[in-house]
N, C-alpha and C. Protein backbone atom coordinates (compact mmCIF):
# COMPACT_ATOMS: atom_id res chain seq x y z
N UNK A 1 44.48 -105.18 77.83
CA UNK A 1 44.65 -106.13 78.91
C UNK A 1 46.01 -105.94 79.57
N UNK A 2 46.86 -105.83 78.58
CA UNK A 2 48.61 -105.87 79.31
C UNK A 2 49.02 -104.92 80.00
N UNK A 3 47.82 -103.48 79.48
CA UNK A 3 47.98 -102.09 79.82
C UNK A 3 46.80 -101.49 80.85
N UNK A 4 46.23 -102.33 81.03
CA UNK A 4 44.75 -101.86 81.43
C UNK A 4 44.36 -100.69 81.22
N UNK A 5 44.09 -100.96 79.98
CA UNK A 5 44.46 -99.16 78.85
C UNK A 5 42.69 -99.15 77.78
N UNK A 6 41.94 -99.76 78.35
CA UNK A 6 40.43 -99.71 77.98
C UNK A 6 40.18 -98.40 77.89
N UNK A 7 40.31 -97.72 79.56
CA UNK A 7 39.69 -96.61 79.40
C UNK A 7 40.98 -96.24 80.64
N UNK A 8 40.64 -94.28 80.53
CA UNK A 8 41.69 -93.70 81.38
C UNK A 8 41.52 -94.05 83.55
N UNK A 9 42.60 -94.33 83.74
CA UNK A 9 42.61 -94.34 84.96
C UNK A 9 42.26 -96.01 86.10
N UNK A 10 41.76 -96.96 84.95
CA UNK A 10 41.89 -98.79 85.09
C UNK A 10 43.33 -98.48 85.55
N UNK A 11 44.48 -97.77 84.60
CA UNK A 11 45.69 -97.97 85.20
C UNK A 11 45.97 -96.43 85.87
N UNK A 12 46.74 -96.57 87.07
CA UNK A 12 46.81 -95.40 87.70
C UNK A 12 47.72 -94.09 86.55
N UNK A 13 48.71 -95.16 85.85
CA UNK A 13 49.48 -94.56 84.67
C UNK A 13 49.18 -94.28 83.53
N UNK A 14 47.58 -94.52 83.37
CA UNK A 14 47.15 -94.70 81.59
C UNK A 14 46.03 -93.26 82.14
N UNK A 15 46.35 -92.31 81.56
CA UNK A 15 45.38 -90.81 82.12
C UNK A 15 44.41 -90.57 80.41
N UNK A 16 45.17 -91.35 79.33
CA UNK A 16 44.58 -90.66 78.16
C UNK A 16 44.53 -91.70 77.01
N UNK A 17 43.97 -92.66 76.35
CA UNK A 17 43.78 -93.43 75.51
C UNK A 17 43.75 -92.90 74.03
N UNK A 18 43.79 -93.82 73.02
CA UNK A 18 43.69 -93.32 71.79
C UNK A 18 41.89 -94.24 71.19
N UNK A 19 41.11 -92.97 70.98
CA UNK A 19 39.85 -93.37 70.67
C UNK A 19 39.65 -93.53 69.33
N UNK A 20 40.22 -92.88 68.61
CA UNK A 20 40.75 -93.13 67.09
C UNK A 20 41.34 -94.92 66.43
N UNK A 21 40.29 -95.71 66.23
CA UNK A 21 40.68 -97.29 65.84
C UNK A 21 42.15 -97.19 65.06
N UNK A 22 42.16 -95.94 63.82
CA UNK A 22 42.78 -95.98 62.74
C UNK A 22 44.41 -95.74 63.56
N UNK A 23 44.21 -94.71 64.45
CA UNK A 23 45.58 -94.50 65.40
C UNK A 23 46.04 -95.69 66.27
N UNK A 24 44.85 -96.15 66.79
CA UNK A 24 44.98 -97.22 68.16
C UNK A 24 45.67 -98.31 66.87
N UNK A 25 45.30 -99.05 66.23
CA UNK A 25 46.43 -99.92 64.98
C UNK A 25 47.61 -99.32 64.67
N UNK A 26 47.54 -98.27 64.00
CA UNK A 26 49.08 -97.48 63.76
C UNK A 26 50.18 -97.68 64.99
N UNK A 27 49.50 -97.11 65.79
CA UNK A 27 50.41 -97.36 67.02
C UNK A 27 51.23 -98.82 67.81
N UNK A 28 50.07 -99.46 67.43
CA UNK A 28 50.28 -101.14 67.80
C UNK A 28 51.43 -101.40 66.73
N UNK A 29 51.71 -100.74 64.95
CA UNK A 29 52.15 -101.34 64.30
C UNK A 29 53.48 -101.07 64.39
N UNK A 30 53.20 -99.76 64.66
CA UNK A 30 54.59 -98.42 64.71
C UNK A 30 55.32 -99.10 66.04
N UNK A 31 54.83 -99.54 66.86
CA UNK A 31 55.58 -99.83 68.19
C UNK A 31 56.38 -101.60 68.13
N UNK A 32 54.97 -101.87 67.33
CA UNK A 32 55.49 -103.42 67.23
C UNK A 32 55.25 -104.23 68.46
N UNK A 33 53.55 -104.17 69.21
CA UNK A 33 53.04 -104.84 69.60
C UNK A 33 52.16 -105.64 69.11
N UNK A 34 52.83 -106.42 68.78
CA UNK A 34 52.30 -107.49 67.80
C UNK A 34 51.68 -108.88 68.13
N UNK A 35 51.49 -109.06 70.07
CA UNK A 35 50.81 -110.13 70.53
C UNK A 35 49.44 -109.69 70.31
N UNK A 36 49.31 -108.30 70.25
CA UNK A 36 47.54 -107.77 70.18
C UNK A 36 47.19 -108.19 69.03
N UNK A 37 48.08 -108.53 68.06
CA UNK A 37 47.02 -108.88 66.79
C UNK A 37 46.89 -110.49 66.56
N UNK A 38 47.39 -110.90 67.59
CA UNK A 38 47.20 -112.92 67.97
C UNK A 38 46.31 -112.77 68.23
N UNK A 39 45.50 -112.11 68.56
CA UNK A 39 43.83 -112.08 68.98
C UNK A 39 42.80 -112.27 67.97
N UNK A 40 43.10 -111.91 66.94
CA UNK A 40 41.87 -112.33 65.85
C UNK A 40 43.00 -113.58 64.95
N UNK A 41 41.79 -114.41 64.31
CA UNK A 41 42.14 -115.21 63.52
C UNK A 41 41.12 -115.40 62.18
N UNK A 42 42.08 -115.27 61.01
CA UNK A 42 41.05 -115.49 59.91
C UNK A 42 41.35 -116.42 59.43
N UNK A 43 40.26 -117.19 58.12
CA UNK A 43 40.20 -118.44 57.70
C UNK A 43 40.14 -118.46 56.48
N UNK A 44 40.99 -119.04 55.47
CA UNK A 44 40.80 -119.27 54.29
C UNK A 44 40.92 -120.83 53.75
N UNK A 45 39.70 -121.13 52.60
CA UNK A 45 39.69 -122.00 51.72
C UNK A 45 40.26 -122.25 50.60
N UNK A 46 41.67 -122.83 50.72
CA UNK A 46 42.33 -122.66 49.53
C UNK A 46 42.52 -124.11 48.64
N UNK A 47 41.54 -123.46 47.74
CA UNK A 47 40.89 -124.65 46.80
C UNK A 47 41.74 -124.69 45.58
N UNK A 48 42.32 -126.74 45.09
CA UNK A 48 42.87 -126.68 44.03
C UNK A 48 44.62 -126.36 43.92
N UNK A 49 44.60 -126.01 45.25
CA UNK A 49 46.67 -125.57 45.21
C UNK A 49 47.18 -126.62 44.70
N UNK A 50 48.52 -127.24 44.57
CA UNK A 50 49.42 -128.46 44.07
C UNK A 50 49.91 -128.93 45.99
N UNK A 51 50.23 -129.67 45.73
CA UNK A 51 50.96 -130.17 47.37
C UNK A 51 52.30 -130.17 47.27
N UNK A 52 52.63 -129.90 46.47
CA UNK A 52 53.97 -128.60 46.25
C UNK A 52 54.07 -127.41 47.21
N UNK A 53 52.77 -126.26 46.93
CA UNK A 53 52.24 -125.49 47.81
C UNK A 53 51.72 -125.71 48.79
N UNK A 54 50.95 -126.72 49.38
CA UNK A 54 50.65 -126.47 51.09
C UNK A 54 51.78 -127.31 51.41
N UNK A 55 52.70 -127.91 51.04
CA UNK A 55 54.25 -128.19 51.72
C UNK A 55 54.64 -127.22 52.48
N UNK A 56 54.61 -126.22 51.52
CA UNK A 56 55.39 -125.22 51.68
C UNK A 56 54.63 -124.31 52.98
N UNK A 57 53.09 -124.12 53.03
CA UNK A 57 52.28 -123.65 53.31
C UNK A 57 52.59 -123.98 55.00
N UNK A 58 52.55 -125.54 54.97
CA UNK A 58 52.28 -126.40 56.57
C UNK A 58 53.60 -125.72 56.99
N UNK A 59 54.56 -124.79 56.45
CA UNK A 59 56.40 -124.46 57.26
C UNK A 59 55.86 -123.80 57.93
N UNK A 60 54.76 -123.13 58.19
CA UNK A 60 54.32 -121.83 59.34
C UNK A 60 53.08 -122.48 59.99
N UNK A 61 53.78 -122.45 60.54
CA UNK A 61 53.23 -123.52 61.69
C UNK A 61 52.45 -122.45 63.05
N UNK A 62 53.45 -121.34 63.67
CA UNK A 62 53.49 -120.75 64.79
C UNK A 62 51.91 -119.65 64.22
N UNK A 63 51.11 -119.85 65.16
CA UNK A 63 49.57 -119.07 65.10
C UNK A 63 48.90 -119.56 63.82
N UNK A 64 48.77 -121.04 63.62
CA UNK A 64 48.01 -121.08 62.52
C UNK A 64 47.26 -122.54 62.75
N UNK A 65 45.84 -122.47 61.39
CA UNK A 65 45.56 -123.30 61.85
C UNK A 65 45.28 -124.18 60.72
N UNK A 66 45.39 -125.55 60.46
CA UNK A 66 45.62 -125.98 59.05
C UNK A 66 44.32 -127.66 59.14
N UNK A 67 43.74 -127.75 58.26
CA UNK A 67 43.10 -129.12 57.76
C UNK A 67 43.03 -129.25 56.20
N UNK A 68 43.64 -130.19 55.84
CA UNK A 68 44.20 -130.48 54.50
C UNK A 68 43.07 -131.99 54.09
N UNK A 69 42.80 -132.09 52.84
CA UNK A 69 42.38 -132.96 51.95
C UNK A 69 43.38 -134.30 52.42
N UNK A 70 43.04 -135.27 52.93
CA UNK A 70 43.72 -136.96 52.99
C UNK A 70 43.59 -137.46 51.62
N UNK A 71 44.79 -138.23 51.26
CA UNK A 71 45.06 -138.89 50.66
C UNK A 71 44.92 -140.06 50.71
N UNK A 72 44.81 -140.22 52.12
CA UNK A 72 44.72 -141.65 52.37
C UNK A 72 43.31 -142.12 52.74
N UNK A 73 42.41 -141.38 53.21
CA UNK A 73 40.95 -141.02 52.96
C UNK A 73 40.12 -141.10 51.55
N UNK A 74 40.46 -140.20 50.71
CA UNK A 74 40.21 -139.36 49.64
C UNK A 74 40.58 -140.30 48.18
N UNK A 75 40.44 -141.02 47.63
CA UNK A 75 40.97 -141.58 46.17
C UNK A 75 40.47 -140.49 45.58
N UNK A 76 41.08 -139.81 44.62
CA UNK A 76 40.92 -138.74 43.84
C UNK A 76 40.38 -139.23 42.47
N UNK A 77 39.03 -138.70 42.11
CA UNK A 77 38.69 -139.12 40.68
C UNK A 77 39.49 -138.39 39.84
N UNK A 78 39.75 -137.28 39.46
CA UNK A 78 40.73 -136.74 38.37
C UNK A 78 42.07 -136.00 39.26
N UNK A 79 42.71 -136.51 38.57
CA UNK A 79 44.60 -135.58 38.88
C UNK A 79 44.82 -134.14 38.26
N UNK A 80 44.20 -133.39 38.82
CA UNK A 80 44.13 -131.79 38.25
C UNK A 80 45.60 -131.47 38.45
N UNK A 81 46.09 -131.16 37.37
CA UNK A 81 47.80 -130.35 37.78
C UNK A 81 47.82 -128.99 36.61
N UNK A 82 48.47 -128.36 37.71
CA UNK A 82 49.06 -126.62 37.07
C UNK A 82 50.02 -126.51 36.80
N UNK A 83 50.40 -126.72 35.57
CA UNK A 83 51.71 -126.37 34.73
C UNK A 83 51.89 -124.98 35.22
N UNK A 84 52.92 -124.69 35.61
CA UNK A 84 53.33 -123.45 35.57
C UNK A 84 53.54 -122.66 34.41
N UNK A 85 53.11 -121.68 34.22
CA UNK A 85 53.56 -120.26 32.73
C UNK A 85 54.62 -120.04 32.37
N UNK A 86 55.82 -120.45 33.62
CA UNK A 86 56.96 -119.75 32.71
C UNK A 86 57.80 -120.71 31.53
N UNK A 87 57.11 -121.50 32.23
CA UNK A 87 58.20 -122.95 31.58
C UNK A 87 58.09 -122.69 29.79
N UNK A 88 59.05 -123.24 29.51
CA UNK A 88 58.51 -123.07 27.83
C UNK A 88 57.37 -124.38 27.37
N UNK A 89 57.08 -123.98 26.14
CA UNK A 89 56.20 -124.74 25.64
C UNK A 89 56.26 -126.41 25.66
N UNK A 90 57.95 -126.83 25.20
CA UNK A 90 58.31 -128.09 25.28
C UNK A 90 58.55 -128.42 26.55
N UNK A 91 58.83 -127.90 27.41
CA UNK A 91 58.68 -128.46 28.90
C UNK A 91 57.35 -128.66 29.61
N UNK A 92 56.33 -127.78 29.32
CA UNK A 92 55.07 -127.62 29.53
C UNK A 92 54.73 -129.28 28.79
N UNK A 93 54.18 -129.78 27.73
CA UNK A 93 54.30 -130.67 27.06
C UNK A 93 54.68 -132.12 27.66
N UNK A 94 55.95 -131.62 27.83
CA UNK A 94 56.73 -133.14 28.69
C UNK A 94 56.01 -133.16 30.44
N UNK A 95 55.68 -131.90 30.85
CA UNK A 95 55.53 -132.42 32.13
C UNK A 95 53.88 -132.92 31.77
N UNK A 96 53.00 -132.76 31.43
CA UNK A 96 51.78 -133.22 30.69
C UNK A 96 51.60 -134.54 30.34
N UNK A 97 52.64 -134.88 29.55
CA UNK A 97 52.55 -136.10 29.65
C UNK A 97 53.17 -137.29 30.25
N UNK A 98 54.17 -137.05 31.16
CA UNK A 98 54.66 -137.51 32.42
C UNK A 98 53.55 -137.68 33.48
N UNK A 99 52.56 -137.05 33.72
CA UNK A 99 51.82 -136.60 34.52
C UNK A 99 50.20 -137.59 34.24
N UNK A 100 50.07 -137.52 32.64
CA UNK A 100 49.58 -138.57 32.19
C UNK A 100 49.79 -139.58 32.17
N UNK A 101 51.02 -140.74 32.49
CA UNK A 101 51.77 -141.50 32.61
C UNK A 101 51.49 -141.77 33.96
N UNK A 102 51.27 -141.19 34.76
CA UNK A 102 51.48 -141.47 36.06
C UNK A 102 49.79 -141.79 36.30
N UNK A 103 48.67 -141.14 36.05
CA UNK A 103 47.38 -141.27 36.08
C UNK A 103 47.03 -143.09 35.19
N UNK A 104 47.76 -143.01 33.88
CA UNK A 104 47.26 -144.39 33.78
C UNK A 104 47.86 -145.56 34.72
N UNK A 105 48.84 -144.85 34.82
CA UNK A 105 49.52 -146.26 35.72
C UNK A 105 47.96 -146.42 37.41
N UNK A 106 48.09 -145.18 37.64
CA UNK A 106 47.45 -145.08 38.84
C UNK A 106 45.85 -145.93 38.78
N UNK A 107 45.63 -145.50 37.52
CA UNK A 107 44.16 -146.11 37.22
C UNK A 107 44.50 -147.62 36.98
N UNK A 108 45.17 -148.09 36.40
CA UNK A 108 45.36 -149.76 36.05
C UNK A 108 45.62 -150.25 37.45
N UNK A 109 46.29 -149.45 38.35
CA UNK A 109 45.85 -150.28 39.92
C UNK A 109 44.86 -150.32 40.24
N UNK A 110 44.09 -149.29 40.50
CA UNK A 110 42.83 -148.81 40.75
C UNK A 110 41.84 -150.07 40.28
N UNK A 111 42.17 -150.48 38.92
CA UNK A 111 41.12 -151.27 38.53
C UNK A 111 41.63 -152.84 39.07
N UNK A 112 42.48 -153.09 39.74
CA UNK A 112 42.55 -154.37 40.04
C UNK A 112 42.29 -154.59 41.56
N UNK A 113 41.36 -153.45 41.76
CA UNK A 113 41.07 -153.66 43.07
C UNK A 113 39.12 -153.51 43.04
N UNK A 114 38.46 -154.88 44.17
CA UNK A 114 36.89 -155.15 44.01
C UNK A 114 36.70 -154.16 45.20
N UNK A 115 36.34 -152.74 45.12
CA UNK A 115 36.24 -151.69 45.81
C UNK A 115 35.26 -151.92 46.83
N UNK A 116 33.96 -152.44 46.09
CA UNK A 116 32.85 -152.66 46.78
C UNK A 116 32.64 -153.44 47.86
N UNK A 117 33.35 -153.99 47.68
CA UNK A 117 32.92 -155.25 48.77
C UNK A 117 34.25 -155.36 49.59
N UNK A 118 34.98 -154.12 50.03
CA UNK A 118 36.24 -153.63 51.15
C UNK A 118 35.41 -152.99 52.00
N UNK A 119 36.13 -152.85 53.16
CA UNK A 119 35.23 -152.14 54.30
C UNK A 119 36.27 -150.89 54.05
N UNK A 120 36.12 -149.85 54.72
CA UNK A 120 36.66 -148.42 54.85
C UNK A 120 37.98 -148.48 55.08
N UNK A 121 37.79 -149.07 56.18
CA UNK A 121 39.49 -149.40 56.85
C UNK A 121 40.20 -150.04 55.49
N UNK A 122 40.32 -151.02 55.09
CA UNK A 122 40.55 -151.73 53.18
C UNK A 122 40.92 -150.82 52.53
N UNK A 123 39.69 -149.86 52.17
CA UNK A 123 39.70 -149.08 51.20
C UNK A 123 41.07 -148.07 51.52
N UNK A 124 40.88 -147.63 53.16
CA UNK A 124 41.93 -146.66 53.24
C UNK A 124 43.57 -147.06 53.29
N UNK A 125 43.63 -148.42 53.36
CA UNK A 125 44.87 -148.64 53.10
C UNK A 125 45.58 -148.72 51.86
N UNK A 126 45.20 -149.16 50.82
CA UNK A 126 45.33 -149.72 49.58
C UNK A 126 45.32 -147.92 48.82
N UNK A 127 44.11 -147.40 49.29
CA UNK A 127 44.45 -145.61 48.76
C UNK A 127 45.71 -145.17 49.01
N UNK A 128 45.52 -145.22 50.70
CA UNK A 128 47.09 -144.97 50.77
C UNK A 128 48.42 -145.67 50.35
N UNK A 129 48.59 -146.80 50.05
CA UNK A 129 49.30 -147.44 49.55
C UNK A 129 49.16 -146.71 47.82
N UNK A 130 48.30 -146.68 46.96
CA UNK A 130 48.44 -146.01 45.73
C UNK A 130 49.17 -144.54 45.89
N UNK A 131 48.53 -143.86 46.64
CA UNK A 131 49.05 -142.62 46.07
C UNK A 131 50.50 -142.53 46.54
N UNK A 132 50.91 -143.14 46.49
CA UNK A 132 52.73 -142.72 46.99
C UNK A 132 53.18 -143.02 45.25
N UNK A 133 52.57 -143.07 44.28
CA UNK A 133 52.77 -142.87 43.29
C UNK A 133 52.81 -141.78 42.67
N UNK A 134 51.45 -141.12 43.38
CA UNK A 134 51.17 -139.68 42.51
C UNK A 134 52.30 -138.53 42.78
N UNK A 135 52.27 -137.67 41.41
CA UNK A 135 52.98 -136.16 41.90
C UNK A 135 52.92 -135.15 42.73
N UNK A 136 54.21 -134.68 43.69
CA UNK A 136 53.55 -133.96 44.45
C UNK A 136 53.26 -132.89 43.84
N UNK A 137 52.71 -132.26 42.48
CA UNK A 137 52.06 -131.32 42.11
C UNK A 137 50.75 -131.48 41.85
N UNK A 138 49.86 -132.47 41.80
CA UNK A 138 48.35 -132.61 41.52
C UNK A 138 47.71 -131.92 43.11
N UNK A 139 46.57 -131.77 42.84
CA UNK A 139 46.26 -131.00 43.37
C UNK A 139 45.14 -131.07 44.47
N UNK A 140 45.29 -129.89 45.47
CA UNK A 140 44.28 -130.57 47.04
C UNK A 140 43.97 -129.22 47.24
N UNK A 141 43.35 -129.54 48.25
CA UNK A 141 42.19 -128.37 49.34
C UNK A 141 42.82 -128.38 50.41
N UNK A 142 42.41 -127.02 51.11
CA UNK A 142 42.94 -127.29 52.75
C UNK A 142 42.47 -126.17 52.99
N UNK A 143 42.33 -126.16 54.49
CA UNK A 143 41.54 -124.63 55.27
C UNK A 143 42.74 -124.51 56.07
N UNK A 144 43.01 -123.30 55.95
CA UNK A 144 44.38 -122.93 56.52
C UNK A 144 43.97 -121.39 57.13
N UNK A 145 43.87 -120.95 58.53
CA UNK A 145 43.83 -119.83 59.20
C UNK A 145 45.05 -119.41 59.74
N UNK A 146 45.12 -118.01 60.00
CA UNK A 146 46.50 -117.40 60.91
C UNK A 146 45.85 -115.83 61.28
N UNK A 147 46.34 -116.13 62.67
CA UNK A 147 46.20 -114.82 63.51
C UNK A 147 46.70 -113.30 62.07
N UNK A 148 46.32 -112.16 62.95
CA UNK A 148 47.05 -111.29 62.04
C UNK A 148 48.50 -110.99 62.47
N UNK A 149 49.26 -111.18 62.92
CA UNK A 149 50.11 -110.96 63.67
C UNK A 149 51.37 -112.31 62.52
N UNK A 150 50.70 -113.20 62.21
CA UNK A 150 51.15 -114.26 61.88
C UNK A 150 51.26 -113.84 59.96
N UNK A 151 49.86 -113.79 60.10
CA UNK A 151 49.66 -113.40 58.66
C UNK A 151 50.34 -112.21 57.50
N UNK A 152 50.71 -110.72 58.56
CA UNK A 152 51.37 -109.86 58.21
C UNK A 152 52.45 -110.38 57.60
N UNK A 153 53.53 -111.33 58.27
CA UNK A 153 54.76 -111.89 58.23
C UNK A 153 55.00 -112.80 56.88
N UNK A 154 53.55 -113.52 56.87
CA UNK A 154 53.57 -114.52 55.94
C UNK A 154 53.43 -113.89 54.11
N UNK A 155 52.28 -113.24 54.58
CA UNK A 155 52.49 -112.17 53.02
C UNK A 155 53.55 -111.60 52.67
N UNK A 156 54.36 -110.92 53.23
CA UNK A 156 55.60 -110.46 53.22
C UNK A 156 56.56 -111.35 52.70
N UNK A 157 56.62 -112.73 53.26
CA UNK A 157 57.68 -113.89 53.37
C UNK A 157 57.05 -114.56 51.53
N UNK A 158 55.94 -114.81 51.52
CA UNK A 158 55.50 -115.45 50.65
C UNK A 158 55.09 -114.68 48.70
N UNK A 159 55.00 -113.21 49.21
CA UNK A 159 54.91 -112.93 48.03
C UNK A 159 56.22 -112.24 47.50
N UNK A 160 57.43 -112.43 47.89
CA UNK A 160 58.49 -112.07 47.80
C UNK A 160 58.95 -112.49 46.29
N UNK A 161 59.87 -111.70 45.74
CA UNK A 161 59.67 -111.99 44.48
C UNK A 161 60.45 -113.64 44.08
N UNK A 162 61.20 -113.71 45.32
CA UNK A 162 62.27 -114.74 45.24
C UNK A 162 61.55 -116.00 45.52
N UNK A 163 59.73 -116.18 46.07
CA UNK A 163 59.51 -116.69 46.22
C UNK A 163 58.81 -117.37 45.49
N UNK A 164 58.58 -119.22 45.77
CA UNK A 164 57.89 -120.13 44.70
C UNK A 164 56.48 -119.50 43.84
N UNK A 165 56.81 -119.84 42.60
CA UNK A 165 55.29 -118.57 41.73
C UNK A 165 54.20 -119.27 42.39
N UNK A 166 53.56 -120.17 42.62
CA UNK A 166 52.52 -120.50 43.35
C UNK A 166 52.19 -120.00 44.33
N UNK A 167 53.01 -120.28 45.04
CA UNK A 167 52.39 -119.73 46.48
C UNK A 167 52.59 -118.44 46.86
N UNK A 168 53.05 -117.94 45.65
CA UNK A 168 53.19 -116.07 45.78
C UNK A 168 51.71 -116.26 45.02
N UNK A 169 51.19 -116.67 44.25
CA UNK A 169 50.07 -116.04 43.54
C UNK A 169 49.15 -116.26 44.45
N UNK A 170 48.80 -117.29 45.66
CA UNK A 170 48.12 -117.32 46.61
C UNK A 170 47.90 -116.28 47.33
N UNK A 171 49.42 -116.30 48.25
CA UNK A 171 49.30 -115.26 49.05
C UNK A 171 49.44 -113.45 48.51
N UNK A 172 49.10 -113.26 47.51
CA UNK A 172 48.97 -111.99 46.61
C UNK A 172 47.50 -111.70 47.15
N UNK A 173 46.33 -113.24 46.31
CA UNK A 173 45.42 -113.00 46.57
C UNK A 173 44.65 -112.61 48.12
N UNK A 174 45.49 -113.46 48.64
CA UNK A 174 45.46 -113.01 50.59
C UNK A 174 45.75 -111.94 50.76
N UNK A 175 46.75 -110.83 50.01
CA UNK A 175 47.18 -110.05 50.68
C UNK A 175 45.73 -108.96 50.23
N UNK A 176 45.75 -109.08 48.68
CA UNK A 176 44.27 -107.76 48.40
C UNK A 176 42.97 -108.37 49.46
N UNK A 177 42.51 -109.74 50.00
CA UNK A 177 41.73 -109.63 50.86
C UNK A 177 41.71 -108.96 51.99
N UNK A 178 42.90 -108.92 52.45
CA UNK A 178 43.20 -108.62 53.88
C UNK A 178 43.46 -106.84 53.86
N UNK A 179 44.10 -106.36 52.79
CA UNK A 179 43.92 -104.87 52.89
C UNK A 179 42.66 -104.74 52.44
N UNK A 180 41.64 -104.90 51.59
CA UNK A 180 40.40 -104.55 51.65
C UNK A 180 39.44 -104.82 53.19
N UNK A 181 39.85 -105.80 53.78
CA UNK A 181 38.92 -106.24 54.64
C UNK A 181 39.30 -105.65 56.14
N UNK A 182 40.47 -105.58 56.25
CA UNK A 182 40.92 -104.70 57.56
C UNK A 182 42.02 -104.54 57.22
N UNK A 183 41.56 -102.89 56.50
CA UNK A 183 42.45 -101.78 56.51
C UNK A 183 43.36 -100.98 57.23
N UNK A 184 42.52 -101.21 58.59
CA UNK A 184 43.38 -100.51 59.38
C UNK A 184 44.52 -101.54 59.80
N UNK A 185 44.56 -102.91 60.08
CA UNK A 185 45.93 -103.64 59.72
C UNK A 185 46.74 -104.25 58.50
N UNK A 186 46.40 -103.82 57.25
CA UNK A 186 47.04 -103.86 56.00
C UNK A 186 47.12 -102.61 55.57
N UNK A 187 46.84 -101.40 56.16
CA UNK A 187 46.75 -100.31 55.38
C UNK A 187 48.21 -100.10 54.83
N UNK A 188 49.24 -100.47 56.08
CA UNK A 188 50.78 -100.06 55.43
C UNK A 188 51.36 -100.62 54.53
N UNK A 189 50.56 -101.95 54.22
CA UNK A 189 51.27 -102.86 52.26
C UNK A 189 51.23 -102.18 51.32
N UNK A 190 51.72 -102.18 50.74
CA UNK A 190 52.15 -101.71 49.76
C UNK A 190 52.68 -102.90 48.36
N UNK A 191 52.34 -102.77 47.63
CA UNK A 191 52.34 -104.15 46.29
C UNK A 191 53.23 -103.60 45.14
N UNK A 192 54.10 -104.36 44.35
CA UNK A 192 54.86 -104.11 43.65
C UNK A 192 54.60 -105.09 42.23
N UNK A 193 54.41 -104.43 41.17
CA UNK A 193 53.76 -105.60 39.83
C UNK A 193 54.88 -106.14 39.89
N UNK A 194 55.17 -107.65 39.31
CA UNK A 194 56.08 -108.15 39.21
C UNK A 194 55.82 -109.04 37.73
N UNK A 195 56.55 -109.50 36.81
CA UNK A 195 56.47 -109.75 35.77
C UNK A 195 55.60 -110.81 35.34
N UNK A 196 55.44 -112.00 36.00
CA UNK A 196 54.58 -113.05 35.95
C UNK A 196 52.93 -112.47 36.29
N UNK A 197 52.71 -111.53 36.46
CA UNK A 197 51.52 -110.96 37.16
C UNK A 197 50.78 -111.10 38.87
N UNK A 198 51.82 -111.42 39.21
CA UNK A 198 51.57 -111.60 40.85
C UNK A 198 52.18 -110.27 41.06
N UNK A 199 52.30 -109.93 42.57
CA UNK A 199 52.71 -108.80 43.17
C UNK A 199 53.28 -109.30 44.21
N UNK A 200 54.29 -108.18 44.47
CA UNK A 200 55.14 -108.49 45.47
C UNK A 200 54.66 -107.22 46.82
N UNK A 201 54.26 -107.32 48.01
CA UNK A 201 53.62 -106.83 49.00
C UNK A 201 54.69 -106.91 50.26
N UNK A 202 54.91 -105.47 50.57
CA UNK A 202 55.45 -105.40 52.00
C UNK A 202 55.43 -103.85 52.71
N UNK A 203 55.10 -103.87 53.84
CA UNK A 203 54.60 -102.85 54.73
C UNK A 203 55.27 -101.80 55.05
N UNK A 204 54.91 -100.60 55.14
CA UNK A 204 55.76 -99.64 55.76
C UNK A 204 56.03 -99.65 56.96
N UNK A 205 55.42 -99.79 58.00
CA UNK A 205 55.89 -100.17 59.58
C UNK A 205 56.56 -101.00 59.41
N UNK A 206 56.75 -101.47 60.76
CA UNK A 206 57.22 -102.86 61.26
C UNK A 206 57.06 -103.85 60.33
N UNK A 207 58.26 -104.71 59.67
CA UNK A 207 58.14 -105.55 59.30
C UNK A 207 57.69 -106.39 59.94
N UNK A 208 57.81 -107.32 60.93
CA UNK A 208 57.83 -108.31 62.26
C UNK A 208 57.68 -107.61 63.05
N UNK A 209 55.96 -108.03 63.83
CA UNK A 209 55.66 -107.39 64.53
C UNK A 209 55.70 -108.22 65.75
């Protein structure tokens, strides 16, 4: 479109195109035209994260597209939380039952409220009014999409080794989707084992495209 570079001669200056997909990407990556890849957008279901992680998730904001699990909607029947691996055993332990602590308390409100006979609007206040109790590590859903252009950046940013173990183990798993699924714009990642068993992923072109 920017080039009127479809086919030879749309532009009086474009005499010869690249018909090769695998080149026509390389080139986009190598040059670092990187509004062409705002053009597609993919979608993922990321089921079960902590709200720890889509905190962190909602910071990329620019080409993306996000709907998250309400809290204030939603009363949660069980408080699923992910201890993290590295922690030691006695910290693992204490956050467990801190976490348990916080569920009975949550439930002994829960029960002093006649659910049934609230209208929606009721129900959704008093939810929301409870959960400003809960941890922000229990756990939610959200559909979260990003252009590729967006996405390149974010794998890079997110599976960094310096970055939170959660949301590197996410975006790890994003990153093997996205080089299996379009290769010709992940072909240049490249993944690095890293000790916790996530990987650390970043491209040979253009970093920021």
């Amino acid at each position: 479109m920017c080039y009127e570079s479809y086919q030879p001669h749309l532009n009086p200056n474009v005499t010869k195109i690249r018909e090769d997909p695998e080149a026509y990407y390389r080139n986009i990556l190598t040059k670092g035209d990187g509004s062409i890849l705002e053009q597609s957008h993919l979608i993922f279901a990321l089921l079960n994260i902590s709200r720890v992680c889509s905190h962190e998730i909602v910071r990329h904001r620019v080409g993306t597209s996000i709907s998250q699990e309400s809290l204030r909607y939603v009363r949660p029947r069980d408080l699923k939380f992910w201890v993290p691996d590295e922690l030691p055993e006695s910290q693992k332990t204490a956050m467990m039952e801190a976490v348990e602590q916080v569920e009975a308390a949550y439930r002994k409100l829960e029960q002093t409220v006649p659910w049934d006979k609230l209208s929606m609007d009721e129900k959704k206040r008093l939810t929301s009014a409870f959960r400003r109790i809960l941890p922000d590590g229990i756990a939610t859903s959200m559909i979260w999409g990003a252009n590729h252009r967006t996405l390149r950046w974010v794998i890079e940013m997110r599976t960094d080794p310096a970055a939170e173990v959660e949301i590197r183990m996410v975006f790890d798993q994003i990153a093997e989707i996205c080089k299996r699924d379009y290769p010709l714009i992940y072909g240049d990642f490249a993944s690095t084992d890293l000790p916790d068993g996530t990987k650390a992923w970043r491209p040979s072109l253009k970093s920021k495209v």
